[in-house]
N, C-alpha and C. Protein backbone atom coordinates (compact mmCIF):
# COMPACT_ATOMS: atom_id res chain seq x y z
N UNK A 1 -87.30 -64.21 -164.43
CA UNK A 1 -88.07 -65.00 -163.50
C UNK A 1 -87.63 -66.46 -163.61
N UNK A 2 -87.79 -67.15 -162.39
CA UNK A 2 -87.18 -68.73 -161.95
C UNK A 2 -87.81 -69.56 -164.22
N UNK A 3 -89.35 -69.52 -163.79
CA UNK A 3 -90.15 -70.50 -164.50
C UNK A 3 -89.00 -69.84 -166.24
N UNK A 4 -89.27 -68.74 -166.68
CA UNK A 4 -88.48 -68.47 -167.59
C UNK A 4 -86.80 -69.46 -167.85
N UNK A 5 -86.48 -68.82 -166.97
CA UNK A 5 -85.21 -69.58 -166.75
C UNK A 5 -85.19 -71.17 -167.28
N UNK A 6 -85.54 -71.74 -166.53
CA UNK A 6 -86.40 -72.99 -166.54
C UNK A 6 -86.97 -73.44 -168.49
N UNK A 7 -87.87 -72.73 -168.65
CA UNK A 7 -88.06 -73.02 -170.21
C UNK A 7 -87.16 -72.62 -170.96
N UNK A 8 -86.20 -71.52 -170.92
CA UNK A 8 -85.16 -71.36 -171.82
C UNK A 8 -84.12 -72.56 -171.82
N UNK A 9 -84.11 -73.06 -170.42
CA UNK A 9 -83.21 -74.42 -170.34
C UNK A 9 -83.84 -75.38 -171.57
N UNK A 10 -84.86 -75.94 -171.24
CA UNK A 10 -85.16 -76.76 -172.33
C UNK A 10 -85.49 -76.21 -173.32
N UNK A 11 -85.72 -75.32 -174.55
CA UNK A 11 -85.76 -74.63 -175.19
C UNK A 11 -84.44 -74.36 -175.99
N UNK A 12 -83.19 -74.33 -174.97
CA UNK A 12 -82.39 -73.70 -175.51
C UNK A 12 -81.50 -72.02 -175.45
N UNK A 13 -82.58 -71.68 -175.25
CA UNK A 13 -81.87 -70.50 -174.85
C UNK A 13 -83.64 -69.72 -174.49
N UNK A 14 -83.74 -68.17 -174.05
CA UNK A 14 -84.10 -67.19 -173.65
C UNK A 14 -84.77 -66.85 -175.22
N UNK A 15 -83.90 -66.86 -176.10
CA UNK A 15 -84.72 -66.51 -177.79
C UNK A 15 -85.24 -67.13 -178.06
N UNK A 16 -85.46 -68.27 -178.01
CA UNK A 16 -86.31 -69.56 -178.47
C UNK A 16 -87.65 -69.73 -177.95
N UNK A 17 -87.82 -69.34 -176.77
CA UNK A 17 -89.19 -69.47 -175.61
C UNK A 17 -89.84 -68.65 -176.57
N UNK A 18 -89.21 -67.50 -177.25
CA UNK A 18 -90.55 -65.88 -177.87
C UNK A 18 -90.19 -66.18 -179.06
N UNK A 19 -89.35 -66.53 -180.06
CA UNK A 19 -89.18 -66.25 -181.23
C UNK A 19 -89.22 -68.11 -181.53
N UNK A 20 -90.36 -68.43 -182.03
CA UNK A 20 -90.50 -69.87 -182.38
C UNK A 20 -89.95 -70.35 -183.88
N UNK A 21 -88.88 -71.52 -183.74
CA UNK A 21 -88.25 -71.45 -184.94
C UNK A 21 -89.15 -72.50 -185.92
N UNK A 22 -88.64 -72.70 -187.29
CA UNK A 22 -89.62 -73.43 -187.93
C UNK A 22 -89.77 -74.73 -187.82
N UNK A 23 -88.64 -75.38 -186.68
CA UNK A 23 -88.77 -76.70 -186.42
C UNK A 23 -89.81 -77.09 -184.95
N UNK A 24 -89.85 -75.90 -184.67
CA UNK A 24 -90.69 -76.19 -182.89
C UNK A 24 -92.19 -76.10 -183.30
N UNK A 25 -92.48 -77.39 -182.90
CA UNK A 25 -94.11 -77.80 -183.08
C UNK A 25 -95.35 -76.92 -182.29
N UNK A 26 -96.21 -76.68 -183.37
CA UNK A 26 -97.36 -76.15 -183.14
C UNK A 26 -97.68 -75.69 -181.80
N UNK A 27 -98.12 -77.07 -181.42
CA UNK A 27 -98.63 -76.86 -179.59
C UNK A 27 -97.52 -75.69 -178.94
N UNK A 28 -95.97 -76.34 -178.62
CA UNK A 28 -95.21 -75.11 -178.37
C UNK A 28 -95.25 -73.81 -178.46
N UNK A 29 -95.46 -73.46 -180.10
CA UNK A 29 -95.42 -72.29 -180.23
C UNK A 29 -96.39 -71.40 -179.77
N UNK A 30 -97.89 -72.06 -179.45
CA UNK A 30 -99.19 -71.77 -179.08
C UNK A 30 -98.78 -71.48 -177.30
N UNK A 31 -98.11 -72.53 -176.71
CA UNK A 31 -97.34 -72.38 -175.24
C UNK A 31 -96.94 -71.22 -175.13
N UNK A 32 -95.83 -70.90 -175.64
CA UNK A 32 -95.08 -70.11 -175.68
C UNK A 32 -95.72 -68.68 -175.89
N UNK A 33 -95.96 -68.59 -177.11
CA UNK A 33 -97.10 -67.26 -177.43
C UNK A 33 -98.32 -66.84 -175.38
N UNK A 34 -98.77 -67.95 -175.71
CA UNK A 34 -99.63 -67.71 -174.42
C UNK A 34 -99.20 -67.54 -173.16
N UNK A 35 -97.63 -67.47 -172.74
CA UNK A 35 -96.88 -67.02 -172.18
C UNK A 35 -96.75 -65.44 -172.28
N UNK A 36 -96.05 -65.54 -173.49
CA UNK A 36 -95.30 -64.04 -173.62
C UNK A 36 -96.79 -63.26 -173.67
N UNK A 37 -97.91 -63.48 -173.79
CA UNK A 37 -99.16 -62.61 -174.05
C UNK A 37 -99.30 -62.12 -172.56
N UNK A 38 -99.34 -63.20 -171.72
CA UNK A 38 -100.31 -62.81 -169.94
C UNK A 38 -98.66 -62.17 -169.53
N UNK A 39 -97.45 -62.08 -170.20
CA UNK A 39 -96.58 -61.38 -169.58
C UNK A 39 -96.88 -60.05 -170.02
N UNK A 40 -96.86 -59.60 -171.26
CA UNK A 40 -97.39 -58.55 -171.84
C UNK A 40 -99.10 -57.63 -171.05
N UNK A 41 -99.62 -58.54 -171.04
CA UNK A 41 -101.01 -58.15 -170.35
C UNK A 41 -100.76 -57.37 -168.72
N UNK A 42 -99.82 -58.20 -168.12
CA UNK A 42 -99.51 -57.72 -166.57
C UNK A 42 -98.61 -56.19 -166.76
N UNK A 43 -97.90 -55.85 -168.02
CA UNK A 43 -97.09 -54.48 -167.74
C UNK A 43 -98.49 -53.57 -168.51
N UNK A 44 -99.45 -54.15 -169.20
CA UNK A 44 -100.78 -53.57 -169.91
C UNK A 44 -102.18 -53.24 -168.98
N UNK A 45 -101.99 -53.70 -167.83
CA UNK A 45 -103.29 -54.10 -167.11
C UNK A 45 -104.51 -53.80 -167.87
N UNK A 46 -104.94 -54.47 -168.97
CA UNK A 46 -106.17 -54.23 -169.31
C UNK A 46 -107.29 -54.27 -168.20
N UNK A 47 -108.74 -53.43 -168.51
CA UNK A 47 -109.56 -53.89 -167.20
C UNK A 47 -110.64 -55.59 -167.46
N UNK A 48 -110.04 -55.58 -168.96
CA UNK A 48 -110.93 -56.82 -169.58
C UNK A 48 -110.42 -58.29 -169.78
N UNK A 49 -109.08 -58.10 -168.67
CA UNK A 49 -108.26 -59.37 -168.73
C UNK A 49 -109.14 -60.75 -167.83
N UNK A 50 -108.91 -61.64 -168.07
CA UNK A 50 -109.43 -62.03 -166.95
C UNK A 50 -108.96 -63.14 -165.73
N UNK A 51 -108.29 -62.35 -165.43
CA UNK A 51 -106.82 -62.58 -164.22
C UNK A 51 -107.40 -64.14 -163.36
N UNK A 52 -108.57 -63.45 -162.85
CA UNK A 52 -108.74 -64.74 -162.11
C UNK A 52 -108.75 -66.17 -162.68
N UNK A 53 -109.74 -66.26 -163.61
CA UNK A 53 -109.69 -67.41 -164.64
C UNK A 53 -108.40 -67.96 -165.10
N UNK A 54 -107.57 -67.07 -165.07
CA UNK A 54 -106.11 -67.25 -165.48
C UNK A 54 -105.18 -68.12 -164.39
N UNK A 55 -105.75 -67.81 -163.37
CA UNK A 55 -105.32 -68.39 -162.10
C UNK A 55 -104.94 -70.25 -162.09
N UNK A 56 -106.17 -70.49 -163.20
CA UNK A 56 -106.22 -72.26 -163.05
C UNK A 56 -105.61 -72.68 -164.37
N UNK A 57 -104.55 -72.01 -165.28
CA UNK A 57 -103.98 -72.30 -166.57
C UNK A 57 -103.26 -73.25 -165.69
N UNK A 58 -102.74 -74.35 -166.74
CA UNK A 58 -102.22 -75.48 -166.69
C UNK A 58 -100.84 -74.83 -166.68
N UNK A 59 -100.50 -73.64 -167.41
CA UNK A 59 -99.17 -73.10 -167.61
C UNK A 59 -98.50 -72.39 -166.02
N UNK A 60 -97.10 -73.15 -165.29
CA UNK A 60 -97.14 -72.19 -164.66
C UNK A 60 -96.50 -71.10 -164.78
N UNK A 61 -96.25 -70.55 -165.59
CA UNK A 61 -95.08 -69.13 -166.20
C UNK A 61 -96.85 -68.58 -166.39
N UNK A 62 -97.34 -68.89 -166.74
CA UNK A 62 -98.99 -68.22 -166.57
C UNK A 62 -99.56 -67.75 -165.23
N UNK A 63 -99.59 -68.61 -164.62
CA UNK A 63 -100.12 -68.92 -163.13
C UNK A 63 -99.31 -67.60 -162.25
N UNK A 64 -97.82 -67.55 -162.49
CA UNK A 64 -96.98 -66.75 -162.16
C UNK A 64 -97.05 -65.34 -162.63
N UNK A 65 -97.42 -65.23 -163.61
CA UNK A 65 -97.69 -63.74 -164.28
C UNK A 65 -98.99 -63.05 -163.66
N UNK A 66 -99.79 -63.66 -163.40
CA UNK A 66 -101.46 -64.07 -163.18
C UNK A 66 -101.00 -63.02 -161.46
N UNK A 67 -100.66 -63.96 -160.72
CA UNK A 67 -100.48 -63.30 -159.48
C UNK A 67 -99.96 -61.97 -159.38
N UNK A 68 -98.71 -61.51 -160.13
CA UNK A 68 -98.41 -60.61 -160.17
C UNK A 68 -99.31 -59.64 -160.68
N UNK A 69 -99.80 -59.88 -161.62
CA UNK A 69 -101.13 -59.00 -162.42
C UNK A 69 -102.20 -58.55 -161.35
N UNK A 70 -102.70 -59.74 -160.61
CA UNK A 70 -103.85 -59.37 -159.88
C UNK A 70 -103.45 -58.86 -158.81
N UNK A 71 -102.19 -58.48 -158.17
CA UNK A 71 -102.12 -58.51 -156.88
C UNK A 71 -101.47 -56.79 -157.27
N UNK A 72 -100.58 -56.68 -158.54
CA UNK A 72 -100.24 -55.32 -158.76
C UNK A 72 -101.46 -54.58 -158.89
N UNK A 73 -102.46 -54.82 -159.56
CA UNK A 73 -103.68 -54.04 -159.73
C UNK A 73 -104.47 -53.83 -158.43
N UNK A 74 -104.59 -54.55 -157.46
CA UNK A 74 -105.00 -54.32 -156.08
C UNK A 74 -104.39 -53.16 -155.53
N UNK A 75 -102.93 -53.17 -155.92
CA UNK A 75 -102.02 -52.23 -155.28
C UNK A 75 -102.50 -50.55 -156.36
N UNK A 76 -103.06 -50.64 -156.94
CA UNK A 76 -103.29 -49.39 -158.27
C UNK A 76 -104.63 -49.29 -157.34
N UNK A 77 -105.47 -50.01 -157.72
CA UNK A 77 -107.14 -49.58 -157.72
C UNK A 77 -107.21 -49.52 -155.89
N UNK A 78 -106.62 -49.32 -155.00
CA UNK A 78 -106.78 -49.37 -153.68
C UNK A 78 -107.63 -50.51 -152.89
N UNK A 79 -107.87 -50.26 -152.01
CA UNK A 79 -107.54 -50.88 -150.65
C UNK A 79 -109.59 -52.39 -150.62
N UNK A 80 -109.99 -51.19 -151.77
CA UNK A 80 -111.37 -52.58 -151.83
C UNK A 80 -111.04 -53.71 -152.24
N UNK A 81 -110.33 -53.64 -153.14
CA UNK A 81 -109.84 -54.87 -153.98
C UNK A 81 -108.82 -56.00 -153.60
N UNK A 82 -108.48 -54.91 -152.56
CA UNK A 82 -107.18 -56.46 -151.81
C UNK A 82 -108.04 -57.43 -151.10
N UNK A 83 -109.11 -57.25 -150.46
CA UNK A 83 -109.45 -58.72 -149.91
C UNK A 83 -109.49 -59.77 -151.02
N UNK A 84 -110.16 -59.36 -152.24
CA UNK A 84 -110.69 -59.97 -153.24
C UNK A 84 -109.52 -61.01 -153.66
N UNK A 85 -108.15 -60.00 -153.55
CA UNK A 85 -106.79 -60.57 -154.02
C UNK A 85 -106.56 -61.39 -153.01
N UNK A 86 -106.42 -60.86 -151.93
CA UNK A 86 -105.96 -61.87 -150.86
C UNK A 86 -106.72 -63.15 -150.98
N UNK A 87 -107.60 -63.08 -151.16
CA UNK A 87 -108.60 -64.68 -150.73
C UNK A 87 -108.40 -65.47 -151.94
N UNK A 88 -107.95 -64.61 -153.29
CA UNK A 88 -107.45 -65.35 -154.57
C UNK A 88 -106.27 -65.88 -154.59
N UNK A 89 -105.15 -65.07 -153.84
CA UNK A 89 -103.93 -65.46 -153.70
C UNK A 89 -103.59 -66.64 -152.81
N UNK A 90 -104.46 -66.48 -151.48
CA UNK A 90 -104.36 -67.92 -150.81
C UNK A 90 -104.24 -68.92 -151.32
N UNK A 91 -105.49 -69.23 -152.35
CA UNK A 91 -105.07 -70.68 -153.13
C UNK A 91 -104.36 -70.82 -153.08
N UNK A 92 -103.81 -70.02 -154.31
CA UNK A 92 -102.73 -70.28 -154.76
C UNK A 92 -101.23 -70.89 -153.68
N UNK A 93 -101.25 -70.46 -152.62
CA UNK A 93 -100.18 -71.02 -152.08
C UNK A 93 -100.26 -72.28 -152.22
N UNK A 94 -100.92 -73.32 -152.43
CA UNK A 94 -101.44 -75.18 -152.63
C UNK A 94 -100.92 -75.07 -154.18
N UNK A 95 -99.94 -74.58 -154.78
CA UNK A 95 -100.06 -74.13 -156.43
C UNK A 95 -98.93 -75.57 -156.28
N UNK A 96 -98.83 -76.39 -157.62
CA UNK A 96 -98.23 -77.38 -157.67
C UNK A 96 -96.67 -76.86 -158.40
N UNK A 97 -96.15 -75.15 -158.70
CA UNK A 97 -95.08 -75.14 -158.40
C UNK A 97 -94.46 -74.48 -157.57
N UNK A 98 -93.66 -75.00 -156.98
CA UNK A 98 -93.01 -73.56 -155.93
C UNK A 98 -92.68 -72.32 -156.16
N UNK A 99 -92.38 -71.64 -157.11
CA UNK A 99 -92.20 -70.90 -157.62
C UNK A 99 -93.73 -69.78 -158.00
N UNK A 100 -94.86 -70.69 -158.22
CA UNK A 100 -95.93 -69.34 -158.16
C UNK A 100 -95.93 -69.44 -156.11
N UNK A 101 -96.00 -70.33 -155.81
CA UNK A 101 -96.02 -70.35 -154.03
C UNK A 101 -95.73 -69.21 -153.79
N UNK A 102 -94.07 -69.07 -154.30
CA UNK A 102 -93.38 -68.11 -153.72
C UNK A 102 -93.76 -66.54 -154.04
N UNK A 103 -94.47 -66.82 -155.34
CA UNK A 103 -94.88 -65.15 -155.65
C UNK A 103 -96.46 -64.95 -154.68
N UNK A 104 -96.82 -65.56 -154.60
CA UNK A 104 -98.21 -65.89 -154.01
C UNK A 104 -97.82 -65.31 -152.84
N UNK A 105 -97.33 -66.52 -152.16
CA UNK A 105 -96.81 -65.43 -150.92
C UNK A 105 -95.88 -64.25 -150.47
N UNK A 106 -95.32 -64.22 -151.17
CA UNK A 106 -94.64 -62.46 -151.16
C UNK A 106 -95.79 -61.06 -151.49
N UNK A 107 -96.56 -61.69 -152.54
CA UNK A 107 -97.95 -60.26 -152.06
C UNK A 107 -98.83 -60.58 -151.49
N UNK A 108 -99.02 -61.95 -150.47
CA UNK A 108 -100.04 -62.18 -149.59
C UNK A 108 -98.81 -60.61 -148.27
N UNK A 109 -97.86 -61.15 -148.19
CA UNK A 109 -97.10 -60.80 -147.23
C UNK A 109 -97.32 -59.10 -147.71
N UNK A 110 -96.67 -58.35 -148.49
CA UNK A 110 -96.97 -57.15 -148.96
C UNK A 110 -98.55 -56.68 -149.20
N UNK A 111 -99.29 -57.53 -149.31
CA UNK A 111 -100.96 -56.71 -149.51
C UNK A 111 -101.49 -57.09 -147.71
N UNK A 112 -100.75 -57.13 -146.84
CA UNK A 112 -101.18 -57.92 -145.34
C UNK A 112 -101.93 -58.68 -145.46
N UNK A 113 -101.71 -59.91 -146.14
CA UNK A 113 -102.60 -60.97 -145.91
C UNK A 113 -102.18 -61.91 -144.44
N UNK A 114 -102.96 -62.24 -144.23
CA UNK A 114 -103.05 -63.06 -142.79
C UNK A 114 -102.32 -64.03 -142.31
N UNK A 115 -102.12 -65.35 -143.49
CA UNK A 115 -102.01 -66.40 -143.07
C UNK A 115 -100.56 -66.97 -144.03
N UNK A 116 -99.90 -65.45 -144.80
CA UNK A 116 -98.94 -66.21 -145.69
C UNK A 116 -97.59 -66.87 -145.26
């Protein structure tokens, strides 16, 4: 994914983002971890995640996982749950990176949302 890409640049490489070395400070590694977790959670769909809330993380490699999560599970649990997604996903198109935009609107477009 773009945002991945992106942190491995500054990071260093793709191993560095998940495997925190002993010089990369605290906060980071806490970043990072809380990354690779909501990536983990979206191939897990727990039913006790809580996707939406997730929606307003400051992280956007979060924000990005988040959509995919809620909008794949719409696509599992059928056809009640997509408005719910759709009207969540809208925000998100106003998302301050382009990159959740773009996932935002690719399952507004695939769940028929209206206005993506």
């Amino acid at each position: 994914e773009p945002i991945l890409r992106r942190e491995a640049r500054e990071a260093g490489s793709e191993w560095a983002v998940f495997h925190p070395g002993k010089d990369q400070d605290a906060e980071e590694a806490v970043r990072y971890h809380t990354i690779f977790w909501v990536a983990w959670e979206v191939a897990a769909q727990p039913a006790d995640t809580p996707w939406k809330e997730l929606l307003d993380s400051p992280e956007p490699a979060v924000r990005f996982w988040t959509v995919h999560a809620m909008a794949w599970q719409a696509v599992c649990d059928g056809p009640t749950k997509v408005p719910l997604v759709i009207a969540a996903l809208e925000t998100v198109l106003a998302d301050n990176d382009p990159v959740v935009q773009i996932a935002a609107a690719w399952w507004l477009l695939k769940l028929g949302g209206g206005d993506a």
